[in-house]
Each structure stands twice: as structure tokens, then as C-alpha cells.
C-alpha atoms as a PDB file:
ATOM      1  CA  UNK A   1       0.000   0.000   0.000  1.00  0.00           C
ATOM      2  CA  UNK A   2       3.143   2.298   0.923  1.00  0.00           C
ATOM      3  CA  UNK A   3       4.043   2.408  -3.240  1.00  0.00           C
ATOM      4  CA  UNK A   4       0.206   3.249  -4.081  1.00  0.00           C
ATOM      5  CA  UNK A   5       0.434   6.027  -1.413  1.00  0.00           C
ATOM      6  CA  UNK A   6       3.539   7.509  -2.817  1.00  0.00           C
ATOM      7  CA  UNK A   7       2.018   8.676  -6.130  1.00  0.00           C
ATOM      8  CA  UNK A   8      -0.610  10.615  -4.412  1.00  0.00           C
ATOM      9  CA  UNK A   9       2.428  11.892  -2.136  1.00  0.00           C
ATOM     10  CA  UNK A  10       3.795  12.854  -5.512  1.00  0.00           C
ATOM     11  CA  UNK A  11       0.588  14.477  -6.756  1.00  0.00           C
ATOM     12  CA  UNK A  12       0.702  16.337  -3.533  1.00  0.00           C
ATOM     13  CA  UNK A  13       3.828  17.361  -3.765  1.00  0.00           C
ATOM     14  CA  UNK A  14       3.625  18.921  -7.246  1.00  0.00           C
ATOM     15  CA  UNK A  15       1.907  22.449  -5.625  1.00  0.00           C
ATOM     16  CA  UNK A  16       4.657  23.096  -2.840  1.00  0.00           C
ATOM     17  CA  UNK A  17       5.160  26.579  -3.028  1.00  0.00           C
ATOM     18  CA  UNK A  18       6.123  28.212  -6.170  1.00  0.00           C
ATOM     19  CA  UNK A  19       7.682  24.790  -8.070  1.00  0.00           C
ATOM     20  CA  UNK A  20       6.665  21.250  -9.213  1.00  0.00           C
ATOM     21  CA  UNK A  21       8.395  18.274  -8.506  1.00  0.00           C
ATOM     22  CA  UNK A  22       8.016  16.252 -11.148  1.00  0.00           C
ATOM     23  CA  UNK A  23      10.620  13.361 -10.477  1.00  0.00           C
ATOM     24  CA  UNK A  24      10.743  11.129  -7.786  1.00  0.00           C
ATOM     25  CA  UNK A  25      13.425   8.305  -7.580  1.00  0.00           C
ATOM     26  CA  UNK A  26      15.516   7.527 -10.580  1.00  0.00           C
ATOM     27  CA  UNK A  27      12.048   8.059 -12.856  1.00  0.00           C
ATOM     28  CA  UNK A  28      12.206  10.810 -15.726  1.00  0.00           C
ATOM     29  CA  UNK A  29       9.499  14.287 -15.310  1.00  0.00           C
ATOM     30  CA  UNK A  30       6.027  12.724 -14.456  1.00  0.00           C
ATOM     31  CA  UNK A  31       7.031   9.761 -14.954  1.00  0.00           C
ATOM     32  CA  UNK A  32       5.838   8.763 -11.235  1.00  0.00           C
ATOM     33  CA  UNK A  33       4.128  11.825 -10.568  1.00  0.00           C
ATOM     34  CA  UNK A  34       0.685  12.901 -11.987  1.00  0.00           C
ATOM     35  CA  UNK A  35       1.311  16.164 -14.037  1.00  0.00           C
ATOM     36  CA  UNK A  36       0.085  19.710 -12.294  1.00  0.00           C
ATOM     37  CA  UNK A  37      -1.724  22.261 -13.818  1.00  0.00           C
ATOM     38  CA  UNK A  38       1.240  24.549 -12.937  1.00  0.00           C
ATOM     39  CA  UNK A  39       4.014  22.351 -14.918  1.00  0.00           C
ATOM     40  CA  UNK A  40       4.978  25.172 -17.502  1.00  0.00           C
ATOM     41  CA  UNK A  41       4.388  28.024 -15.332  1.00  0.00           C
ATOM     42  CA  UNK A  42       5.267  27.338 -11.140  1.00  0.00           C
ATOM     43  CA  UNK A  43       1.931  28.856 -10.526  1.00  0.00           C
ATOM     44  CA  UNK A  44       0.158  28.639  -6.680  1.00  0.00           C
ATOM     45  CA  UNK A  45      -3.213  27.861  -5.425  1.00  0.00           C
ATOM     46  CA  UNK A  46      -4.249  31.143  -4.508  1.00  0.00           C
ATOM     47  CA  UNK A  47      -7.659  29.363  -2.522  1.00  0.00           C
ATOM     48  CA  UNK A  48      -6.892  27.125   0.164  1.00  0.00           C
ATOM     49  CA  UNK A  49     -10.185  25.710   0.051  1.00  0.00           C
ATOM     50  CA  UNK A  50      -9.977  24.714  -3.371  1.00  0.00           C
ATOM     51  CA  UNK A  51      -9.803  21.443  -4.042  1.00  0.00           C
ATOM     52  CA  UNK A  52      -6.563  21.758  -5.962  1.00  0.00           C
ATOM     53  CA  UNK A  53      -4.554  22.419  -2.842  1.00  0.00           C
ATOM     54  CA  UNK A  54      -4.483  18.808  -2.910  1.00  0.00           C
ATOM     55  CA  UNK A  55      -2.989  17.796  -6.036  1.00  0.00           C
ATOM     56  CA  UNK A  56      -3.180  21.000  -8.415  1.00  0.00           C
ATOM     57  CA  UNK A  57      -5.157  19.017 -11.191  1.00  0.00           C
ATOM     58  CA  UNK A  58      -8.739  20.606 -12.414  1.00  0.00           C
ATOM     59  CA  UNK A  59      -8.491  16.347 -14.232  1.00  0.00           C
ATOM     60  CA  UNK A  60      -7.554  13.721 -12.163  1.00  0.00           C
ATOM     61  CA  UNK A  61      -5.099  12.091 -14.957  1.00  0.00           C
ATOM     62  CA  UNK A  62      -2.813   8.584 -13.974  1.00  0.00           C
ATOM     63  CA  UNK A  63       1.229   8.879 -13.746  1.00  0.00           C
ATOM     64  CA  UNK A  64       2.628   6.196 -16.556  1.00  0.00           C
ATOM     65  CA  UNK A  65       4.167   4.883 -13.819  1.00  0.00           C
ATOM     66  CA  UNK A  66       4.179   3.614 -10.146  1.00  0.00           C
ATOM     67  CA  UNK A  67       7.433   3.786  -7.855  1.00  0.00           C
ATOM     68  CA  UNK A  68       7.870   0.667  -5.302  1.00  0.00           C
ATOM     69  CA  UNK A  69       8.493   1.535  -2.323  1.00  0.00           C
ATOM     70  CA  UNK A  70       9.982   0.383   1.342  1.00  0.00           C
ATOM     71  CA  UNK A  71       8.698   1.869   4.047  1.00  0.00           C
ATOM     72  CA  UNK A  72      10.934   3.383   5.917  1.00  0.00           C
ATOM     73  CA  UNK A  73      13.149   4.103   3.305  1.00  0.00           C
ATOM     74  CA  UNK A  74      13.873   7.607   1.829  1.00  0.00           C
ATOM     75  CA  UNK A  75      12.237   8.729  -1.187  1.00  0.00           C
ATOM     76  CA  UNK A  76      13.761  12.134  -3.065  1.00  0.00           C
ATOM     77  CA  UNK A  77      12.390  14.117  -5.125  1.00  0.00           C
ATOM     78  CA  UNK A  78      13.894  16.612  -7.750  1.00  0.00           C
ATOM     79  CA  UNK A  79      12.054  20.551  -7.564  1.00  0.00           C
ATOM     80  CA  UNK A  80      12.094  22.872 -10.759  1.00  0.00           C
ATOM     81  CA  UNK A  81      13.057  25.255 -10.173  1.00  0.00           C
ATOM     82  CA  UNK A  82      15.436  24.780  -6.989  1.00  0.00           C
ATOM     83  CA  UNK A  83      13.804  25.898  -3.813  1.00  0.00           C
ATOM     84  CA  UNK A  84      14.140  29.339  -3.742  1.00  0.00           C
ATOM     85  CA  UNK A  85      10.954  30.589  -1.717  1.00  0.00           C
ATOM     86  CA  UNK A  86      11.743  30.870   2.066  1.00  0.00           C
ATOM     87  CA  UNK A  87       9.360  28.141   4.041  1.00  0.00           C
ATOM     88  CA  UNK A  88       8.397  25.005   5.647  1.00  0.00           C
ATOM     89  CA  UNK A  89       8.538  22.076   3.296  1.00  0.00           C
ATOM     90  CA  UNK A  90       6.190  19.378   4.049  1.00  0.00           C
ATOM     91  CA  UNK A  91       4.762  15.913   3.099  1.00  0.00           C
ATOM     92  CA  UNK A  92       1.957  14.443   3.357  1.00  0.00           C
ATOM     93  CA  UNK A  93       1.035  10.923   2.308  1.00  0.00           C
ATOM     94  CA  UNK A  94      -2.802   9.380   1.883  1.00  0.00           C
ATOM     95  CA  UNK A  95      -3.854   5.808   1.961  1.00  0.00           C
ATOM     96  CA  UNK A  96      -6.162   4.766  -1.620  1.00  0.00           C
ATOM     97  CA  UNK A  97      -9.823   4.129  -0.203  1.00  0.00           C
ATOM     98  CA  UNK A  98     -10.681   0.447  -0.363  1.00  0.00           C
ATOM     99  CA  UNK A  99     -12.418   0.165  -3.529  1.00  0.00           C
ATOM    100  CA  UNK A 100     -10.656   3.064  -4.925  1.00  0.00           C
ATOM    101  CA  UNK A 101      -7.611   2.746  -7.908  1.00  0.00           C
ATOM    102  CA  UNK A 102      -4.479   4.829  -7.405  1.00  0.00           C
ATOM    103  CA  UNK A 103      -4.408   5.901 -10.876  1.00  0.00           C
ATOM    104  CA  UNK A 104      -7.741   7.023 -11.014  1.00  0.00           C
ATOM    105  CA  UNK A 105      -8.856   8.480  -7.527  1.00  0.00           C
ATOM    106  CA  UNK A 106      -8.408  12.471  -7.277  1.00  0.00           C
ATOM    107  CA  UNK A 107      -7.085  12.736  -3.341  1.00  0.00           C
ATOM    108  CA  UNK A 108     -10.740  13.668  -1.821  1.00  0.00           C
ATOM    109  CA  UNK A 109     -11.361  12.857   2.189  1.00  0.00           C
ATOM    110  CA  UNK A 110      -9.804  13.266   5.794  1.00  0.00           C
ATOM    111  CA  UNK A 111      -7.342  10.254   4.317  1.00  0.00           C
ATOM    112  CA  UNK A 112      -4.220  12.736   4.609  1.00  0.00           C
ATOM    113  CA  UNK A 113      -1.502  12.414   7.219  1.00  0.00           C
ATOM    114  CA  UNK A 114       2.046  14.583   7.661  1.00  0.00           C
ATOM    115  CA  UNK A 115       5.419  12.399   7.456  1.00  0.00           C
ATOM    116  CA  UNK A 116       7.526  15.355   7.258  1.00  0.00           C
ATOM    117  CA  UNK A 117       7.389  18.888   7.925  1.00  0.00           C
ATOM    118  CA  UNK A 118      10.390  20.908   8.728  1.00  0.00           C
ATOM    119  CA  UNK A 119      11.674  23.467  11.146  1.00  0.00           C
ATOM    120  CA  UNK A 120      13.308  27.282  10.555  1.00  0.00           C
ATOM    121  CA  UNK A 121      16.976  27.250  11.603  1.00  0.00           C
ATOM    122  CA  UNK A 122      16.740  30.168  14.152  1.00  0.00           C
ATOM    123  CA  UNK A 123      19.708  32.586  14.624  1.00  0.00           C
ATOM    124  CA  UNK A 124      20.740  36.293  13.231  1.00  0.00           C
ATOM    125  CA  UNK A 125      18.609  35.532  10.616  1.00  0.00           C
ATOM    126  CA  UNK A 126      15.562  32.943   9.929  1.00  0.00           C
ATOM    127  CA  UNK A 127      16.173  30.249   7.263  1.00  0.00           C
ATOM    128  CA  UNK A 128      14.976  27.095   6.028  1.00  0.00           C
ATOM    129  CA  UNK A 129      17.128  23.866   5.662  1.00  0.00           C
ATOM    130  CA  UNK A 130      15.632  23.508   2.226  1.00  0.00           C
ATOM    131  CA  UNK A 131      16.124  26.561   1.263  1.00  0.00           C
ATOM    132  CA  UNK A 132      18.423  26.378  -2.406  1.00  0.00           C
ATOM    133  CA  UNK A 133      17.759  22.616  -2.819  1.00  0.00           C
ATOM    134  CA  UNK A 134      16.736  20.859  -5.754  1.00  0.00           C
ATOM    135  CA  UNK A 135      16.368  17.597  -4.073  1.00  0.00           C
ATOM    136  CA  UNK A 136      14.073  17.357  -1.627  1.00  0.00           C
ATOM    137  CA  UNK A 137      13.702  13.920   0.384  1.00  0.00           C
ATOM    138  CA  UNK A 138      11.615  12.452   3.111  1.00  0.00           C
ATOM    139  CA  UNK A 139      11.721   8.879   5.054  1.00  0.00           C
ATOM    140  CA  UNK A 140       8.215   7.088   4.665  1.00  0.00           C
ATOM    141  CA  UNK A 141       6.919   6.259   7.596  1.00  0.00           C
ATOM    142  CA  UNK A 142       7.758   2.213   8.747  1.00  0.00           C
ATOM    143  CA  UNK A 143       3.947   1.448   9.377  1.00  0.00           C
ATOM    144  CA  UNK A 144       0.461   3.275   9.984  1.00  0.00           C
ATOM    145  CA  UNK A 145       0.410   6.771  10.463  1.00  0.00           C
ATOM    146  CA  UNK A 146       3.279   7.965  12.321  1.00  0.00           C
ATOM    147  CA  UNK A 147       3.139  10.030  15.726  1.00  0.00           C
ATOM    148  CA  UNK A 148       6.001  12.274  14.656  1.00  0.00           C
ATOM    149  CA  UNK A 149       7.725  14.059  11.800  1.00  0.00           C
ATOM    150  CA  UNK A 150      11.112  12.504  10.654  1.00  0.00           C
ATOM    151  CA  UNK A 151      13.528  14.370   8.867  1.00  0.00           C
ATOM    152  CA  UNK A 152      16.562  13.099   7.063  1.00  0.00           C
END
């Protein structure tokens, strides 16, 4: 279930901030991640209550791919541009609804949980450790829905 939860964690991941990130893994550009509305231009979701805070996709359309997965591994993924935008980079993961198919369900429900989220280095000045990375990563969680955030 971990790998079928990792493409909505890509589809997810694909509206952080100003960027996409549209390679997980060894995979080529959406490959393994569903394509974003915001692929050509970095756009935002300007409405947090829209549903495309989710996934950023007015058509829920399948990856040509799936990535397997170990949980508790560490899973990268590659940002265009590099992180530039000061803030907290997060990731969330979903489980597929029983009945549901990975490549066709569009991310609806309270099915969303945080593996990662991180913390502002504090000091003269306020940064971000991802701050100027183009390859963001994350350790999956080893089983249910973890308690805490990990960071690698």
C-alpha cells in the first residue's frame, strides 16, 4: 500500500510553493508523478479551500508509472526550479480508499496524514534547511500513520 500512497504523495507534492516536482526516484518528469496544472508556469493555489490544494489538477489524470516503495526508506524528489521561496517544506502521504484505484482516484477525504514537515533554523537571521535545494527527500513512515515528523 506504501508504493500506491507515494504517487498521491507525488501528486501532492507537485503544488509546494512556487515549483513542481516532477521526479521522484531515478524516474524521468512525471514519470511517477501525476502532471500539475502549474508544470509550464510554477503557478500557486491562490484558494486554500480549493480542491486543488491537494494535487493542483482541475483532471484527475494517472502517472505512466508507479514507484515501489519500502517503508521506511527515503524517497527524493527533484524541484524545478530549486527551492528558492523561504518556508516550511512538508509531506503528506494518503492511503487509496478500499475500492478506490491509485491511478484514477483524485485525493478527496480526511485520508491525509504529515510524514515530514520541517523546522526554521533560528539565529541572526531565519532560514529554512531547504532553502536552495533541488532535491528534496523524506523517510516514509515504517507502518500506519506515524506520531512524529522525521527528517533526514
Amino acid at each position: 500500500m506504501v508504493s500506491t500512497a507515494l504517487v498521491v504523495l507525488g501528486t501532492i507534492l507537485g503544488v509546494n510553493g512556487h515549483y513542481t516536482l516532477p521526479k521522484v526516484g531515478t524516474g524521468s518528469d512525471w514519470q511517477q508523478v501525476r502532471k500539475a496544472d502549474n508544470w509550464q508556469n510554477n503557478g500557486f493555489v491562490g484558494d486554500v479551500s480549493s480542491a486543488q490544494i491537494r494535487c493542483f489538477q482541475s483532471t484527475t489524470a494517472a502517472a505512466s508509472a508507479s514507484l515501489n516503495v519500502t517503508a521506511g526508506s527515503s524517497v527524493t524528489y527533484y524541484a524545478s526550479p530549486s527551492i528558492y521561496h523561504p518556508g516550511p517544506m512538508q509531506f503528506y502521504l494518503a492511503r487509496v480508499p478500499d475500492g478506490q484505484n491509485v491511478n484514477s482516484w483524485n485525493g478527496d477525504g480526511a485520508v491525509w496524514f504529515k510524514v515530514y514537515h520541517e523546522q526554521p533554523n533560528f539565529g541572526a537571521q531565519l532560514t529554512w534547511p531547504s532553502n536552495g535545494t533541488f532535491r528534496p527527500a523524506t523517510l516514509l513512515p515504517i507502518s500506519g500513520e506515524p506520531s512524529t515528523t522525521r527528517r533526514i
